[in-house]
Each structure stands twice: as C-alpha cells, then as structure tokens.
Protein backbone atom coordinates (compact mmCIF):
# COMPACT_ATOMS: atom_id res chain seq x y z
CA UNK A 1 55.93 90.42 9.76
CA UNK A 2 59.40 89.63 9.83
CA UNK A 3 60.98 87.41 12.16
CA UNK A 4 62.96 90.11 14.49
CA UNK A 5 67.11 89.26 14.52
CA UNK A 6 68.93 88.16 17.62
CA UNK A 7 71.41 90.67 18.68
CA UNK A 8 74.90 88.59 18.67
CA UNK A 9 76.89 88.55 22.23
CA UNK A 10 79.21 90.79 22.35
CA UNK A 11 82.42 89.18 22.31
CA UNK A 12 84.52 89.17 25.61
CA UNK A 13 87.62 91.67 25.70
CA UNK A 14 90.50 89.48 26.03
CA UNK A 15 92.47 92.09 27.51
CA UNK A 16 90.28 92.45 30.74
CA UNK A 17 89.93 89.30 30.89
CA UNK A 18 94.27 88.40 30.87
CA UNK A 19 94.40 91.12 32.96
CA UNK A 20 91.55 90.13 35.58
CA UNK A 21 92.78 86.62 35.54
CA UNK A 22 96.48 87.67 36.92
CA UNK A 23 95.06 90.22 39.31
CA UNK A 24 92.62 86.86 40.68
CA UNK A 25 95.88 84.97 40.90
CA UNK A 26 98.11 87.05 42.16
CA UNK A 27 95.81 87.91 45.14
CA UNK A 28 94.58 83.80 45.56
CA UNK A 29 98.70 83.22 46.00
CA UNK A 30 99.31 86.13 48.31
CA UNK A 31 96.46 85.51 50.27
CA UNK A 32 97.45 81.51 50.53
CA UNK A 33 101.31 82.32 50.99
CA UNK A 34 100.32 85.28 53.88
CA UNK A 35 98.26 82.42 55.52
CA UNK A 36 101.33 80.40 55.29
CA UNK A 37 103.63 82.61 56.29
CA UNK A 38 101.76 84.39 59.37
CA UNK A 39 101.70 87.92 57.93
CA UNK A 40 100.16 90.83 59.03
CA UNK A 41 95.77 90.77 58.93
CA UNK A 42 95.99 93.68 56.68
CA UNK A 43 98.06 91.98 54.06
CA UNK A 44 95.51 89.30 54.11
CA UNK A 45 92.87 91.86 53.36
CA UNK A 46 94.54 93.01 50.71
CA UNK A 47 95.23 89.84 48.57
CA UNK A 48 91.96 89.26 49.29
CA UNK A 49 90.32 92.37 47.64
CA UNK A 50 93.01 91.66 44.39
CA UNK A 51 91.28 88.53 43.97
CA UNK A 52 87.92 90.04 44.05
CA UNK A 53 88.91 92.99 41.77
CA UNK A 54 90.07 90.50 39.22
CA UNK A 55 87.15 88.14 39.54
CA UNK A 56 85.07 91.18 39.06
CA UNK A 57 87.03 92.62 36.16
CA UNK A 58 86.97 88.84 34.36
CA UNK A 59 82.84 88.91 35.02
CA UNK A 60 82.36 92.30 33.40
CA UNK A 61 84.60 90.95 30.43
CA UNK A 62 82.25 88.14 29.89
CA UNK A 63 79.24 90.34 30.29
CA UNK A 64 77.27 87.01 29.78
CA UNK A 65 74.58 86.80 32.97
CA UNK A 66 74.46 83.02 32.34
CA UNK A 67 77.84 82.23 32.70
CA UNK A 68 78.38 84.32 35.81
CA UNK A 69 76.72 81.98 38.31
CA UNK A 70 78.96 79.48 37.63
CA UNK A 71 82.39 81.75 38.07
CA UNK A 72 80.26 82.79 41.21
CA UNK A 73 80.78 79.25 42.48
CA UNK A 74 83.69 78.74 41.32
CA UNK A 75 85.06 81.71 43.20
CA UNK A 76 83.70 81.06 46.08
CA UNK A 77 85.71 77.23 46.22
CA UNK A 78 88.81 78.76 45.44
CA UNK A 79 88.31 81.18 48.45
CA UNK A 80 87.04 78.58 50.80
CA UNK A 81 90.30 76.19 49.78
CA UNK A 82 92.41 79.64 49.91
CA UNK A 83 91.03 80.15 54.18
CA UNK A 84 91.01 76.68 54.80
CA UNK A 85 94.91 76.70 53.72
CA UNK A 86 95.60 79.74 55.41
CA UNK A 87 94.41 78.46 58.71
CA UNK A 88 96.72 75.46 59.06
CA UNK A 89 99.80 76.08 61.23
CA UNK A 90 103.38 75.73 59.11
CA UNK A 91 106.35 74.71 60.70
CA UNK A 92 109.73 73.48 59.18
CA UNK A 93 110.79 71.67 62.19
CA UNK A 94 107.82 69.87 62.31
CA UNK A 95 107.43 70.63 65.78
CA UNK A 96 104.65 71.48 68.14
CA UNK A 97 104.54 75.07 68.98
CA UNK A 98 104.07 75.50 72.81
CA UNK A 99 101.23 77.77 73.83
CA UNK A 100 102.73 81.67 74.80
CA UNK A 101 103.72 82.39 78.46
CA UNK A 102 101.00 84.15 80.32
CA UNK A 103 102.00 87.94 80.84
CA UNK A 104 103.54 88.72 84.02
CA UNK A 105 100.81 90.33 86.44
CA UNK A 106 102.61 94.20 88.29
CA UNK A 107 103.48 91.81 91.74
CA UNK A 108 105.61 89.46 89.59
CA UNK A 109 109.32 89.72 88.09
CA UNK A 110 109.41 90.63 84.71
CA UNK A 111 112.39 89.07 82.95
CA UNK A 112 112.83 92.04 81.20
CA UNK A 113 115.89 94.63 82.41
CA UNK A 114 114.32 97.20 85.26
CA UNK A 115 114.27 100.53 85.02
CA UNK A 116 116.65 101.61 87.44
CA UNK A 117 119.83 99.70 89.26
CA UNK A 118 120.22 100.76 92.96
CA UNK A 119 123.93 100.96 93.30
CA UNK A 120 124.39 101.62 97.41
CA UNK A 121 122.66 101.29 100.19
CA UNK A 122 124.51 102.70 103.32
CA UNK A 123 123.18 103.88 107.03
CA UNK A 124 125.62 106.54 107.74
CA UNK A 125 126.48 107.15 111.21
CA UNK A 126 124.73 109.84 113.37
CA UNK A 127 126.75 113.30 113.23
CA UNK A 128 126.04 114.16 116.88
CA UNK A 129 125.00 110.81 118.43
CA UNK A 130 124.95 107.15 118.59
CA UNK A 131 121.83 105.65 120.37
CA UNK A 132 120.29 102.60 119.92
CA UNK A 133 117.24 100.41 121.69
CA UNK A 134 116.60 96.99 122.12
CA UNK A 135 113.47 95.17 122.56
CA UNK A 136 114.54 93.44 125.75
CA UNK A 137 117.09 94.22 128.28
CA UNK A 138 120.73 92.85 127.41
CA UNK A 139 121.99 92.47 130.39
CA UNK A 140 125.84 92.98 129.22
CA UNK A 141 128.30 91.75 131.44
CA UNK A 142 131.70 94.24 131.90
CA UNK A 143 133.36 91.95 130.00
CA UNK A 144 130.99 92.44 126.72
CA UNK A 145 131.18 95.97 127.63
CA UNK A 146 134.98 95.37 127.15
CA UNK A 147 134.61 94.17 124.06
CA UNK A 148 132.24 96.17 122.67
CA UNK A 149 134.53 99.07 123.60
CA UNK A 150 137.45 97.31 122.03
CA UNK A 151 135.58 96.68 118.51
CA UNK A 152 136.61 98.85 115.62
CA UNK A 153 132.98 98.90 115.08
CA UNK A 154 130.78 99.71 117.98
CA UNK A 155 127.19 99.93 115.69
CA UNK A 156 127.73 96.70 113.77
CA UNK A 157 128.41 95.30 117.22
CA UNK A 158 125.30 96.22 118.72
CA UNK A 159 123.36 96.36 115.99
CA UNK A 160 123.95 92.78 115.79
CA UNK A 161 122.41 92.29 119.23
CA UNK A 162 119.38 93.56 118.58
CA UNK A 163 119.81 96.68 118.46
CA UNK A 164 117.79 99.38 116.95
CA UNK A 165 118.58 103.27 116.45
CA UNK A 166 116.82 105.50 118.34
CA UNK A 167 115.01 108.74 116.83
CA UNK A 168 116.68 109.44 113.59
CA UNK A 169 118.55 107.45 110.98
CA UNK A 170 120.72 108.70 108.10
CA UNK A 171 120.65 106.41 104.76
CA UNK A 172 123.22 107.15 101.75
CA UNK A 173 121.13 105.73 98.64
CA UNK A 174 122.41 105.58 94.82
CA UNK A 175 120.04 104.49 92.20
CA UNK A 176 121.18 104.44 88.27
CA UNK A 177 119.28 104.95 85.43
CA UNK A 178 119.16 101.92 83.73
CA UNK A 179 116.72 102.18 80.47
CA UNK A 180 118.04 103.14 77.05
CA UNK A 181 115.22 106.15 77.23
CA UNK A 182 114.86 108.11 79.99
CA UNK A 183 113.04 107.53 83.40
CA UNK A 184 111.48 110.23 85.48
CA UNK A 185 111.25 109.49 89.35
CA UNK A 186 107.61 110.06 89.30
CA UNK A 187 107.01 108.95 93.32
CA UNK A 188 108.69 107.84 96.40
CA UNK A 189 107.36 106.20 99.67
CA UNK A 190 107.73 104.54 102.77
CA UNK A 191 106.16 101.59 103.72
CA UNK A 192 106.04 101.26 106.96
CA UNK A 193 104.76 98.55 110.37
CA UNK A 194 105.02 100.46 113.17
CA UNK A 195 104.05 99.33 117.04
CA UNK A 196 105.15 101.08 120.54
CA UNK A 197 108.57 101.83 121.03
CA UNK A 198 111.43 100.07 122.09
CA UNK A 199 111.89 99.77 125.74
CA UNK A 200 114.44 96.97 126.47
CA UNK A 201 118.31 98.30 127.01
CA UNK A 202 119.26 102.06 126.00
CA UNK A 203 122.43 102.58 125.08
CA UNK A 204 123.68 106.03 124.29
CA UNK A 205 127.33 107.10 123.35
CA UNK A 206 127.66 111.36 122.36
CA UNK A 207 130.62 111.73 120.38
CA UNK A 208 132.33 115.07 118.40
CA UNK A 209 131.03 115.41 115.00
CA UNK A 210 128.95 115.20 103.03
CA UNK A 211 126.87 117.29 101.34
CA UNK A 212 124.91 114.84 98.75
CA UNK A 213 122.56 115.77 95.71
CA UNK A 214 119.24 115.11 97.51
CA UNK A 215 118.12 115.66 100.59
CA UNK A 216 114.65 113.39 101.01
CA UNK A 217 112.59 112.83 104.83
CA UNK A 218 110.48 110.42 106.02
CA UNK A 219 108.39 111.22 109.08
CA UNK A 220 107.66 107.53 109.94
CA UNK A 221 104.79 108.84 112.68
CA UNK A 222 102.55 109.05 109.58
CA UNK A 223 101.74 105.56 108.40
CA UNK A 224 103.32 105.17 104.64
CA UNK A 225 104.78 108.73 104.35
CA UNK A 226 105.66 109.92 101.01
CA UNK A 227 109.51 111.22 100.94
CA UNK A 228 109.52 115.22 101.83
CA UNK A 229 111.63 117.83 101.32
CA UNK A 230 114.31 118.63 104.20
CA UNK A 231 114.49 122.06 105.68
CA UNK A 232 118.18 122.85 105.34
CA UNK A 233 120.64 125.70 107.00
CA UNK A 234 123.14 127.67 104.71
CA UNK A 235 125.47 125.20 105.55
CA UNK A 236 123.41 122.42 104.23
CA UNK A 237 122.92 120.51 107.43
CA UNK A 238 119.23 119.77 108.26
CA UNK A 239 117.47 122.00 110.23
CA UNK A 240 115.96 120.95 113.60
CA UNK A 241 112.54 122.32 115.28
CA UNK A 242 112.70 122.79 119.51
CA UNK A 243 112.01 119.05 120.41
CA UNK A 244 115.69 117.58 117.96
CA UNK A 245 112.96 116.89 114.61
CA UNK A 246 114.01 117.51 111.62
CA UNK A 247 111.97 119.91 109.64
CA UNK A 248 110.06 118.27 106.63
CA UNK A 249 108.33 119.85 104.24
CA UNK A 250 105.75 119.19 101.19
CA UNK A 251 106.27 116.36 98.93
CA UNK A 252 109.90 115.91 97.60
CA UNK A 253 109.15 114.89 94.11
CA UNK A 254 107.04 117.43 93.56
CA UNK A 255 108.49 120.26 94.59
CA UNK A 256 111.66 119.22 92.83
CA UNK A 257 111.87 119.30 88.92
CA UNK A 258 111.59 116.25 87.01
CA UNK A 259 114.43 114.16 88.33
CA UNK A 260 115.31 112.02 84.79
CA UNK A 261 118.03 109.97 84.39
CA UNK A 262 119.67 108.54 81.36
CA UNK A 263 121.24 105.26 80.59
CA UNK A 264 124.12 104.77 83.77
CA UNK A 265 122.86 108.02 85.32
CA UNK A 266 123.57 108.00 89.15
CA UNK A 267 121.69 110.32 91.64
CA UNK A 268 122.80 109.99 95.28
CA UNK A 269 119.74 110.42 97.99
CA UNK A 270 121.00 111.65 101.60
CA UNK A 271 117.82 109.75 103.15
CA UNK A 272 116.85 111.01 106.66
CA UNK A 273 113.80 109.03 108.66
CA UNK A 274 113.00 109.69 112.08
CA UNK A 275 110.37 108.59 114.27
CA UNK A 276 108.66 109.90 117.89
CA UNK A 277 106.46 107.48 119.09
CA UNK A 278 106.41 104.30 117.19
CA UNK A 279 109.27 101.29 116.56
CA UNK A 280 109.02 101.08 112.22
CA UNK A 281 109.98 98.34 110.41
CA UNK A 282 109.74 100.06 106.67
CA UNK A 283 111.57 99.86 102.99
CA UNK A 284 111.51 102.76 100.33
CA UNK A 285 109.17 102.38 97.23
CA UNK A 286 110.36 104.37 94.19
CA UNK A 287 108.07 104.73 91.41
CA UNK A 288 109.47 105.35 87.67
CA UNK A 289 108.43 106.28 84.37
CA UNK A 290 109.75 105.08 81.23
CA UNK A 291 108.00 104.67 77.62
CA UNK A 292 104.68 105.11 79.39
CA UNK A 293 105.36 102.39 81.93
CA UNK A 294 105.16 103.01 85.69
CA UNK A 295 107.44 100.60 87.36
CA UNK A 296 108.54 100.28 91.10
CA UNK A 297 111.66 99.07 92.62
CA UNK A 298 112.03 98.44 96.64
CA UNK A 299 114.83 99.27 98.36
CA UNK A 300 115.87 97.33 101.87
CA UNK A 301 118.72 97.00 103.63
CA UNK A 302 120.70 94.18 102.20
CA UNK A 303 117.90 92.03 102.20
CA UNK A 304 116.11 93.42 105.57
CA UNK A 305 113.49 96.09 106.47
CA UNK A 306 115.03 99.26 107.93
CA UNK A 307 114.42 99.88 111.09
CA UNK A 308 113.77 102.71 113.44
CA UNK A 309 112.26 103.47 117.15
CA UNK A 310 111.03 106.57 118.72
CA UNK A 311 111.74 106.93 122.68
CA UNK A 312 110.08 104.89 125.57
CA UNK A 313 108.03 107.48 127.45
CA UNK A 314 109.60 108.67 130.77
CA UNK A 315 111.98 111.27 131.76
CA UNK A 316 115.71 110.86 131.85
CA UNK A 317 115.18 107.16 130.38
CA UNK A 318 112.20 105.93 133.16
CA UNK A 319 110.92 103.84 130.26
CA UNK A 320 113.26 101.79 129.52
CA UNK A 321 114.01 98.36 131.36
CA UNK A 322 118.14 98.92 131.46
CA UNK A 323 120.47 101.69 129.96
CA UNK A 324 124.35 101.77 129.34
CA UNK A 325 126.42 105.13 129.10
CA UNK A 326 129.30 105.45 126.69
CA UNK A 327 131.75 108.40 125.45
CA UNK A 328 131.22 111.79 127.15
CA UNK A 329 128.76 110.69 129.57
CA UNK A 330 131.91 108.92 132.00
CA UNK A 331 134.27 110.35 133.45
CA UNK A 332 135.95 107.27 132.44
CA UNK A 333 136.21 106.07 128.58
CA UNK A 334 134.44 103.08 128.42
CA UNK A 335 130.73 101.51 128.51
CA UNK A 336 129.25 101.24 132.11
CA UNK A 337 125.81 100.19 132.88
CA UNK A 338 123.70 103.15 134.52
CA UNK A 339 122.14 102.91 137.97
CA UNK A 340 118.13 103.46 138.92
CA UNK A 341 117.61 106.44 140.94
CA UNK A 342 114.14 105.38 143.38
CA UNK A 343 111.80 107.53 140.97
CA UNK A 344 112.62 104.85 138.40
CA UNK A 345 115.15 107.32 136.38
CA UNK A 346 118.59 106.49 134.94
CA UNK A 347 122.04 108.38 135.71
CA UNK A 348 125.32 107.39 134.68
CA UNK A 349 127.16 105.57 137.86
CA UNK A 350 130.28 107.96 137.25
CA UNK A 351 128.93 111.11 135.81
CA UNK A 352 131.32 113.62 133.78
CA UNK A 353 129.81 116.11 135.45
C-alpha cells in the first residue's frame, strides 16, 4: 500500500500578515504613548484591542498551531512591558507631583466665584416710628439726652448704646446674579436665637412719615421662618392686622415665579421682620440654583446678626426698667426721661396732651 503524502503547509499570506503586524504596532505605541501621556481610559482600551486585532490577524496568517504558542508568549511580554510602561508617572520638570487638594465639604469656602454678590444691606428707618429697647436701663443723663437730640443721627446714636428696635424692622437688600448661567432663588430663611424680650430702657420717638421689587416677611415668633409673602394695600404699603402686625402670608418663593437672574442681575428685597414676644438675634439664608448646584449665601448686617425685640409685657410700658419720650410725645422738643406712676406704669413728665 502506498505510503500516503503529507499535505504541504499552506504558505502564510504576506499581506495579512504586513497588515496585522502594523495594526499590533500601531496599537503597542498608542497604548505605551496614552500611558505616557495620561489620556483618556477609553483610548487605552482602544490601542489595546488594535494590538489584539493585529496579533490575531498575524496568527490566522500563519495558520501553523505550533508556532502560535510561542507568538502567544511573546504577546503577552510585549503587553506586560506595554502596562508596566504605562503605569510610571512622566514629568518634564522632573518634579514631584503633590497629592490633589481634598474637595471642599458644603460648610467650607469654595475658592470658586459664588453664585450671587449681595450688593446692599440697609435697615431703613421706621415710616411711623422710632422705638428701640435695651437690655439694661441706660440711665441717660440730660446732658446725653442733649446730645442725642443734637446728633444728625438719632438711631446710629442709640443703636450704638445698645440699643435694639422694638417690634418691626425694615431691611433694603440687593443681591446680583453673579454666574455666567442663570440662578434661580430656590429658598429663603431666617435663622433665628430668640430669648424674652428686652426690658432695660424704652425709648420711643413718633415722628410724620419707596416702593421696591419684593416685598418678603419674616415672622421671627416662629423659630427659623421661611421668608413670606407681605399682604399689601393699593398703595403698596404693608397691610397691618388689629394688634400693628403685618400680615404675612404663604411662602414667598413659592408663590412667586421663578425669580432667575443673569450675569450682573440685581433684584432689590424690601425685607420686613417683626417680632411679639421674643428678642431675635437672626441672619437671612438664601438658597440658589445654578448648573444643578444648590448653594447658600448668608446675609448679616455688616458683619453682625440682625437684631429685633418684641415688647416687655405690661401696659403703658410696666415692663420695662426705665423709658425716655421723644418727638410728639413733649410738649417740648427734646428727649426727657418718663416718670413711674405708683401702678408701676410710664407717662411722659410733660405730656402733649
């Protein structure tokens, strides 16, 4: 019986094998020069699967089974030198690269720009009234009273003694927009310290009476009071309820539409707190929204808490310790301390009455 022929290999097909062999080393150098470099993952991934593709396309070329473990090995140094060369750090400077800042937790200052700018922060004066509280008795001599009459004035003055208004306060408040995409006010608060009224001096000086964008209350008997809407008259002044409160309403923010602001966008807050039966110590919380982010920016008064005090219990002033009459309750123009009736009440010594 004839011996049976050996069937010849077929011979490799150059062209695959050219063609494999610049596919392998194009993807070995991208994937080294990506590692080098720092690119992106997913280019890594991809010079990686070249290589493969080409490895692949030069073992199906060869189509020899006995020759394949050894390109099997071979591969796999080349891609083990390839990772190992990809991990190691390049720099041109030769320098150590310092580890990356920790990000900033919500209670810390970001470096970054915030969303908006506050641009004033004003206590107007009382339309009606100026009364104010202090925590303990002044004592002012006539000639303090003098000079408080004489300064141009008269709330810095006593405000710098102590004191603290009494009831209501009015706060002008301008905020910008100050992201290069919008921000939406998304909430606004009070938060607020409160303990028992004032009852040191009372001083309270009637006098003879600006329209602004947004009208915003804060009832500071409820502790941390979001800002409400204020009940207004067709004149636009707020409108008050039997015992002098001004009437709040709902939640400001929502009840308004979205209040956005561009890039340098002002919107001017006419800020009205008030307070019955607590002294507050409180600033104003503003929440915004911009790219997704909810930020918050506090606003004080240069530095300080606002503050506010609701009236010592008594009639006609019993719970207070001393009170001073100024403007229309003298006859005479000027600053006088009261006198205590026996029940413990307070009347001006020279009445305009």
């Amino acid at each position: 019986m004839p011996a049976r022929k050996k069937r010849p290999a077929p011979k490799p097909k150059t062209g695959r094998i050219v063609g494999g062999g610049i596919l392998a080393v194009t993807g070995i150098g991208g994937f080294l020069w990506a590692g080098i470099a720092d690119w992106s993952p997913v280019l890594r991934v991809v010079f990686a699967g070249a290589a493969l593709t080409g490895i692949g396309l030069i073992i199906y070329a060869l189509k020899d089974q006995r020759r394949i473990p050894v390109v099997i090995a071979n591969v796999g140094l080349i891609c083990a030198g390839a990772a190992g060369l990809a991990a190691v750090p390049f720099d041109s400077d030769d320098k150590p690269v310092p580890p990356p800042s920790p990000s900033p937790s919500p209670s810390q200052t970001s470096s970054r720009q915030p969303p908006i700018k506050v641009d004033l922060v004003r206590i107007e004066p009382n339309d009606d009234s100026n009364v104010w509280a202090t925590r303990e008795p002044l004592a002012l001599t006539p000639a303090q009273l003098r000079e408080w009459d004489a300064a141009e004035d008269d709330d810095a003055w006593i405000l710098a003694k102590g004191g603290v208004y009494v009831g209501q306060t009015e706060t002008r408040i301008v905020i910008k927009g100050n992201h290069v995409t919008p921000v939406t006010l998304v909430g606004m608060r009070a938060i607020s310290t409160c303990e028992e009224p004032l009852n040191g001096s009372y001083l309270t000086n009637p006098n003879q009476g600006i329209t602004e964008i947004a009208k915003v209350g804060f009832d500071l008997d409820r502790p941390n009071p979001e800002a409400a809407s204020v009940v207004v008259d067709e004149l636009g002044h707020p409108v008050e309820d039997e015992e002098g409160k001004i009437e709040m309403r709902g939640v400001f923010l929502k009840e308004a539409k979205d209040v956005r602001l561009e890039k340098d966008e002002p919107v001017t807050f006419r800020v009205y707190a008030q307070v019955t039966r607590f002294y507050c110590t409180y600033v104003i919380r503003i929440e915004t929204l911009s790219n997704g982010e909810i930020s918050q920016t506090t606003i004080d008064n240069n530095g300080q808490p606002f503050r506010l005090t609701g009236h010592a219990k008594g009639a006609d002033f019993a719970g207070y310790r001393d009170v001073y009459f100024g403007g229309l309750w003298n006859k005479s123009v000027g600053w006088a301390r009261g006198k205590r009736t026996a029940d413990g009440r307070w009347q001006p010594r020279n009445p305009a009455w």
